[in-house]
N, C-alpha and C. Protein backbone atom coordinates (compact mmCIF):
# COMPACT_ATOMS: atom_id res chain seq x y z
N UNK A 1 43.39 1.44 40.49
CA UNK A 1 42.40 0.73 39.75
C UNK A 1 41.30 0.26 40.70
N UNK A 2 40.23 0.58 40.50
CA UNK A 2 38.73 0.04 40.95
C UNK A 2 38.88 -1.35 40.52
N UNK A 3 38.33 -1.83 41.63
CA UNK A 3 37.64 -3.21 41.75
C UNK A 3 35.93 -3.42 41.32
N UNK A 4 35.77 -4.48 41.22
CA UNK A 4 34.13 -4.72 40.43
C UNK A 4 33.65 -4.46 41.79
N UNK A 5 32.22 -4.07 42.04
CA UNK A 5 31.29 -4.37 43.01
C UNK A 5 31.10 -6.17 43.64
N UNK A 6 31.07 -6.18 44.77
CA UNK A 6 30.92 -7.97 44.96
C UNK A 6 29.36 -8.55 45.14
N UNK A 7 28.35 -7.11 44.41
CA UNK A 7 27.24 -7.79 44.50
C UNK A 7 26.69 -8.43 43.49
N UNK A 8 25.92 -9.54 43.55
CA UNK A 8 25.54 -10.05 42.26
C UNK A 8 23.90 -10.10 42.44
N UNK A 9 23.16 -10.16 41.06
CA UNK A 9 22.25 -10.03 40.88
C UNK A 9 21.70 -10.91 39.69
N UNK A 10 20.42 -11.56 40.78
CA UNK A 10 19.73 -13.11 40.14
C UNK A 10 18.77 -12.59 39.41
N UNK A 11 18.23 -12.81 38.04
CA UNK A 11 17.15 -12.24 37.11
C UNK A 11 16.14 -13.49 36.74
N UNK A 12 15.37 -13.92 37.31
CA UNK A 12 14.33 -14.76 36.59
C UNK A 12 13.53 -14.44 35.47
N UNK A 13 13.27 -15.32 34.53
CA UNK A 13 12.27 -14.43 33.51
C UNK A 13 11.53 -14.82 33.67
N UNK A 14 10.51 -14.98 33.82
CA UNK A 14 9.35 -15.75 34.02
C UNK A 14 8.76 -16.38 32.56
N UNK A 15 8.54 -16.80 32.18
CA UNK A 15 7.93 -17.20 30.27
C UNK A 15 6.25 -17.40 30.51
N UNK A 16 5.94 -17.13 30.03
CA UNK A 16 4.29 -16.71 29.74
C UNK A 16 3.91 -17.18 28.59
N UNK A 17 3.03 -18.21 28.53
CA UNK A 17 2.78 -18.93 27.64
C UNK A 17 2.04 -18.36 26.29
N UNK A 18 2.65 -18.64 25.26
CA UNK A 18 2.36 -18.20 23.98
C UNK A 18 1.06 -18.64 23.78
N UNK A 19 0.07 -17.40 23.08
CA UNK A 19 -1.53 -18.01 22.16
C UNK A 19 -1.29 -18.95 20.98
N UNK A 20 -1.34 -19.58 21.13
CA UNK A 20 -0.76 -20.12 19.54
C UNK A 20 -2.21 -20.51 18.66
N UNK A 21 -2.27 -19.71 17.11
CA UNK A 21 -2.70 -19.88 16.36
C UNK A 21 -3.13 -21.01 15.74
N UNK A 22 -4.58 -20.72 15.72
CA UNK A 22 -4.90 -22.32 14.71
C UNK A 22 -5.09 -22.19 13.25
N UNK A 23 -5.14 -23.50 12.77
CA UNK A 23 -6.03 -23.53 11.48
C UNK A 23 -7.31 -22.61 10.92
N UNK A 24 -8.12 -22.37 12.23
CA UNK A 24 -9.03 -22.43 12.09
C UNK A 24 -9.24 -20.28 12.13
N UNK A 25 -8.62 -20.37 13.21
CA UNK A 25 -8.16 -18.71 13.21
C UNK A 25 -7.39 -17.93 11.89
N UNK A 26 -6.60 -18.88 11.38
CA UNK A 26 -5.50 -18.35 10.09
C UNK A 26 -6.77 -18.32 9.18
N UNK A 27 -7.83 -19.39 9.21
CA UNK A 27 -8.73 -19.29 7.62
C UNK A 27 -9.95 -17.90 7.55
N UNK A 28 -10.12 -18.02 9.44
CA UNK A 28 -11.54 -16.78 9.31
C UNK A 28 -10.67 -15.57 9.61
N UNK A 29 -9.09 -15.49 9.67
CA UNK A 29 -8.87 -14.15 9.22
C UNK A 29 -8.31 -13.90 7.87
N UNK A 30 -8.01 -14.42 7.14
CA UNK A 30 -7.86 -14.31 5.57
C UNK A 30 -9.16 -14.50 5.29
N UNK A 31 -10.11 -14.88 5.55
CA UNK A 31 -11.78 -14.38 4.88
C UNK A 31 -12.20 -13.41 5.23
N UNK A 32 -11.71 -12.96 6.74
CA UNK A 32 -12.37 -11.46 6.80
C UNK A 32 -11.28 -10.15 5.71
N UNK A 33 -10.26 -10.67 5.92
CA UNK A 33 -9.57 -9.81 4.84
C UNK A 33 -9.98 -9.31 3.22
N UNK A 34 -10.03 -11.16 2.94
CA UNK A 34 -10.82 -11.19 1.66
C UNK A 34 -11.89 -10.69 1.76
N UNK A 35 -13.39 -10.70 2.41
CA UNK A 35 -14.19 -9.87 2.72
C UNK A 35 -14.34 -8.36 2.17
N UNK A 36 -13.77 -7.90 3.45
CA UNK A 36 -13.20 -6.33 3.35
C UNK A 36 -12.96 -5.99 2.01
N UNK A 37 -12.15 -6.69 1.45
CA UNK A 37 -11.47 -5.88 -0.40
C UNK A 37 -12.41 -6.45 -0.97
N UNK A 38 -13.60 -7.69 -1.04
CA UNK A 38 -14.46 -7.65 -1.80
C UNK A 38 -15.94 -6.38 -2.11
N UNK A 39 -16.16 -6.27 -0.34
CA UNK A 39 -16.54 -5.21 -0.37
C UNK A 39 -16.14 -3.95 -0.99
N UNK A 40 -15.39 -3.65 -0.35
CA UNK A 40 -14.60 -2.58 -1.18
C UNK A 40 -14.68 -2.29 -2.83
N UNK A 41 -13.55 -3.44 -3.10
CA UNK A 41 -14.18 -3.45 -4.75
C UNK A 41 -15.81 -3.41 -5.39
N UNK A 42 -16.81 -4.14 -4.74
CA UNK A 42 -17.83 -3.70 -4.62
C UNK A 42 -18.29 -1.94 -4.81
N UNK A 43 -17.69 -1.53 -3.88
CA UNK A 43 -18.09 -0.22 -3.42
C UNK A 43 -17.74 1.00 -4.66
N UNK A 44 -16.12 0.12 -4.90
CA UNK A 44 -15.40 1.22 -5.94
C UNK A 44 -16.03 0.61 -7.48
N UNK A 45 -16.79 -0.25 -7.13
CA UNK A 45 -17.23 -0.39 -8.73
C UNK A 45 -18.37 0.37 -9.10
N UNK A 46 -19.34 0.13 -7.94
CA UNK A 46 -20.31 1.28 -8.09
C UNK A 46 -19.96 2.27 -8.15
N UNK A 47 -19.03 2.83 -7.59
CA UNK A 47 -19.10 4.13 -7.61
C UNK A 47 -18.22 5.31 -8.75
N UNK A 48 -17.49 4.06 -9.44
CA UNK A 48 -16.87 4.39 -10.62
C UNK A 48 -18.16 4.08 -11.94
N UNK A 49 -19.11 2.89 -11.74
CA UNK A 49 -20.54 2.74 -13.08
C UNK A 49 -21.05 4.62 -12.34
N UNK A 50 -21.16 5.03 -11.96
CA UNK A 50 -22.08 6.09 -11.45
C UNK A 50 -21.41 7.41 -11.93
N UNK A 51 -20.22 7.52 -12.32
CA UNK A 51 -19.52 8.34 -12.61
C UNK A 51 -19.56 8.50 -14.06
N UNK A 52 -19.04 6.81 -14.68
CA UNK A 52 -19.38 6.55 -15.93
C UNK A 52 -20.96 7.66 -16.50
N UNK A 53 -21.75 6.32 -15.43
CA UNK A 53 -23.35 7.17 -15.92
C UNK A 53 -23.30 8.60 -15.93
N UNK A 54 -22.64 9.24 -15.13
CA UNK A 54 -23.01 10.48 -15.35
C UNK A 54 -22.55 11.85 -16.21
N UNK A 55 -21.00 10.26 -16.45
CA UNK A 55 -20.24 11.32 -17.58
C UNK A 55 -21.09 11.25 -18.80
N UNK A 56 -21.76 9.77 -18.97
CA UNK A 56 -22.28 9.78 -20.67
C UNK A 56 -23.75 10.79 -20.49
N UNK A 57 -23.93 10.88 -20.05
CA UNK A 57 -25.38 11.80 -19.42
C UNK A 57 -25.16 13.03 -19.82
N UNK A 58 -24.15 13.72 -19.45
CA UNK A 58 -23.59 14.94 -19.64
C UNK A 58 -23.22 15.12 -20.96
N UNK A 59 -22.22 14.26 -21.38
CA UNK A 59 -21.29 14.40 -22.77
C UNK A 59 -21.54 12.61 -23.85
N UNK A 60 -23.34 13.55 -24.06
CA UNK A 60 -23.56 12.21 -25.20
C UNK A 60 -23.20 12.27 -26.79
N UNK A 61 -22.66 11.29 -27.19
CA UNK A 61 -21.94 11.11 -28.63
C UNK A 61 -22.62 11.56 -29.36
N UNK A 62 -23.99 12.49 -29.42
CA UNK A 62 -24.56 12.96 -30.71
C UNK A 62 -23.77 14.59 -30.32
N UNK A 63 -22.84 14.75 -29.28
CA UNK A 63 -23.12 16.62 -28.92
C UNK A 63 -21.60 16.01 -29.40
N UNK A 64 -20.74 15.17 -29.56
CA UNK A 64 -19.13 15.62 -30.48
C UNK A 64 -19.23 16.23 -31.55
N UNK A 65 -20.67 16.50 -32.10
CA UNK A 65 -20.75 16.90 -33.81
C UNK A 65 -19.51 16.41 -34.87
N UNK A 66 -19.66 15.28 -34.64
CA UNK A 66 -18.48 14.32 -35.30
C UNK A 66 -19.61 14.82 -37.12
N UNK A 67 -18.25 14.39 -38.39
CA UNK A 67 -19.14 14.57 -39.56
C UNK A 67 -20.03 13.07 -39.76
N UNK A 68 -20.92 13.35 -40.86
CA UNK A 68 -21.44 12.33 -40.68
C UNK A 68 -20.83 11.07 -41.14
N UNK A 69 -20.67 10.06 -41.67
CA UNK A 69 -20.03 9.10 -42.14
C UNK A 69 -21.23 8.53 -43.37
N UNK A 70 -20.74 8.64 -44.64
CA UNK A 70 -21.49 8.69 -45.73
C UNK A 70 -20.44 8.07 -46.87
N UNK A 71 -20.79 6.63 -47.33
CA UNK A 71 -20.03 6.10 -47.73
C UNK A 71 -20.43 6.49 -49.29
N UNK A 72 -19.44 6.14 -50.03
CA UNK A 72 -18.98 6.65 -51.48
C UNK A 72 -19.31 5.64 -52.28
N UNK A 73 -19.93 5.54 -53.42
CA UNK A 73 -20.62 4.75 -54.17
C UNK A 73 -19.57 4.77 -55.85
């Protein structure tokens, strides 16, 4: 049977001081977040009215040749 080695070995960790977060950091990054998706939504709204516009442009309700609607007396 082997015996352990008789050397030992010292490990310091050193600790390095944490950034710690403020108030003030937590609020202007949830506004830039909020931001961003306002934009965004912004962006996707236009660009869904523009689609709209161009579907009714193309395919306007007088070309369904729906019958006419002629009420009965």
């Amino acid at each position: 049977m082997q015996s352990p080695p008789n050397t030992v070995t010292f490990v310091t960790i050193a600790q390095t001081p944490a950034h710690e977060i403020t108030l003030k950091e937590v609020i202007l990054g949830s506004l830039g977040v909020v931001g961003a998706l306002v934009v965004l939504a912004i962006l996707l709204g236009g660009l869904m009215s523009l689609l709209l516009v161009m579907w009714n442009r193309r395919h306007r309700p007088e070309d369904d040749h729906l019958p006419p609607v002629v009420p009965t007396a």
